[in-house]
Protein backbone atom coordinates (compact mmCIF):
# COMPACT_ATOMS: atom_id res chain seq x y z
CA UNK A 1 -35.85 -36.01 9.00
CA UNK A 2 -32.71 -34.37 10.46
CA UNK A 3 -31.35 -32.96 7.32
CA UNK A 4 -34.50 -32.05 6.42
CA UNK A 5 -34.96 -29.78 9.63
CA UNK A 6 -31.57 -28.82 9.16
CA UNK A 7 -32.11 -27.52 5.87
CA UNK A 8 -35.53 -25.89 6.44
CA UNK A 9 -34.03 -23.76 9.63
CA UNK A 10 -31.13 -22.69 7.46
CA UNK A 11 -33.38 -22.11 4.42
CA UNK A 12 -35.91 -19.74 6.89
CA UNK A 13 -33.14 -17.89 8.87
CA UNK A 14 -31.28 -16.96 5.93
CA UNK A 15 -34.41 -15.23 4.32
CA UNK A 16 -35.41 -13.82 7.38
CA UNK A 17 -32.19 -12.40 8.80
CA UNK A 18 -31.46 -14.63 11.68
CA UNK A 19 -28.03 -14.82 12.75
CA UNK A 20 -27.98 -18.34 12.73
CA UNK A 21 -24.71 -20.38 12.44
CA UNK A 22 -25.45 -23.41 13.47
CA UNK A 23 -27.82 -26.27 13.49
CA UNK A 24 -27.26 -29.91 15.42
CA UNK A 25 -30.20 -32.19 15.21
CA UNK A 26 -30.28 -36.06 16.56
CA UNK A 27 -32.33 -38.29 16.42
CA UNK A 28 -33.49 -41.24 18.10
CA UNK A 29 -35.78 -44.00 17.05
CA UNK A 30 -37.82 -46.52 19.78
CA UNK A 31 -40.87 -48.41 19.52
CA UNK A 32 -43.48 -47.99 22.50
CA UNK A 33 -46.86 -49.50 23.82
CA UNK A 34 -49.69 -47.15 22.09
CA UNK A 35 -51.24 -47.18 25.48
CA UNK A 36 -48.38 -45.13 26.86
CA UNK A 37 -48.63 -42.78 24.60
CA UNK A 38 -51.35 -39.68 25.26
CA UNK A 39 -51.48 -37.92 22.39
CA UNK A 40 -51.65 -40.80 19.90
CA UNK A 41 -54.73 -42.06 18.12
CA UNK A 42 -53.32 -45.66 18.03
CA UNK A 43 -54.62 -47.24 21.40
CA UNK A 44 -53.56 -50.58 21.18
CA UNK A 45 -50.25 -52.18 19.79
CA UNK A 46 -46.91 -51.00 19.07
CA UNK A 47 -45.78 -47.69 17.56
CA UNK A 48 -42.69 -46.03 16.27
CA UNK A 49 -41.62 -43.14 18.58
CA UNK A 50 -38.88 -40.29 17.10
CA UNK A 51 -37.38 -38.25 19.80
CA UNK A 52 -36.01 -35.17 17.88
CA UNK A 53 -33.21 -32.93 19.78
CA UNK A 54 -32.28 -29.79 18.00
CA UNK A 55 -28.87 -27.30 19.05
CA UNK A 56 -29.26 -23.91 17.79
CA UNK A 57 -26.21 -21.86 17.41
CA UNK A 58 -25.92 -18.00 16.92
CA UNK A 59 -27.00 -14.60 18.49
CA UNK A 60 -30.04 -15.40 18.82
CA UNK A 61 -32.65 -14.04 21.03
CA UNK A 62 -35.47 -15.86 22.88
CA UNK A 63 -37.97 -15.19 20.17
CA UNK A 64 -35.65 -15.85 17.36
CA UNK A 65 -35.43 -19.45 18.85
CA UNK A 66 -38.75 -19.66 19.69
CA UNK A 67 -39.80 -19.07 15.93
CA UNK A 68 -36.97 -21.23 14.60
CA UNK A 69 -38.11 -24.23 16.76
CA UNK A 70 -42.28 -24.16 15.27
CA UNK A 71 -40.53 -23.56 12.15
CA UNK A 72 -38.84 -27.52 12.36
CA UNK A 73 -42.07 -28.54 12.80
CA UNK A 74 -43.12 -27.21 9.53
CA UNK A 75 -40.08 -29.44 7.41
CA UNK A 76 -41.65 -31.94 4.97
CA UNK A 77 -40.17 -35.38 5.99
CA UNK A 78 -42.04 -34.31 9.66
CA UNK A 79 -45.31 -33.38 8.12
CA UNK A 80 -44.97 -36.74 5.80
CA UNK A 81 -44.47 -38.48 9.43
CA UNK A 82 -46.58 -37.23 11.32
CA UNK A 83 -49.64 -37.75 9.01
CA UNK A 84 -51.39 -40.93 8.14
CA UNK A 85 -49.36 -42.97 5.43
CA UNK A 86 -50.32 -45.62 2.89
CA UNK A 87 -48.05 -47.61 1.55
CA UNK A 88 -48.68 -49.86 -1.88
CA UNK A 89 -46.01 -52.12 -2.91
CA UNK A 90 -46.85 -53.94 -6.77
CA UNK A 91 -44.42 -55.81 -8.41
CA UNK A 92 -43.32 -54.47 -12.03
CA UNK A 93 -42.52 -56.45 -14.84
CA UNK A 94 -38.39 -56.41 -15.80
């Protein structure tokens, strides 16, 4: 999911002009009680919690950044996460 931001910030400043010349994204993976989470539909169990920290570098104004930071939102791997998955594992004959 980092490079994947990463890439889609560089990909969207360079085609819109944004003097972007850095990006620094880290992550950081927990697992938390569904209970304590608010917006999550999952109200009981465990559940996989990303914290995603993003350093933009540049001459950038306040609305430059602001755009940039809806625009990680908008990467695929996030989308992919932060819908509903299904997973279907079959075994294939070798």
């Amino acid at each position: 999911m980092g490079s994947c931001t990463a890439i889609t910030l560089r990909m969207y400043a360079n085609r819109k002009g944004i003097p972007l010349t850095r990006v620094t994204i880290r992550l950081r993976h927990d697992r938390i009680h569904a209970e304590d989470c608010a917006k999550c539909e999952t109200e009981r169990g465990m559940l996989s919690r990303i914290t995603r920290e993003i350093s933009l570098e540049g001459d950038l104004d306040d609305d430059q950044r602001a755009k940039l930071m809806v625009i990680a939102d908008k990467c695929p791997v996030h989308r992919t996460l932060s819908s509903e998955i299904a997973i279907e594992t079959r075994e294939v004959a070798g």
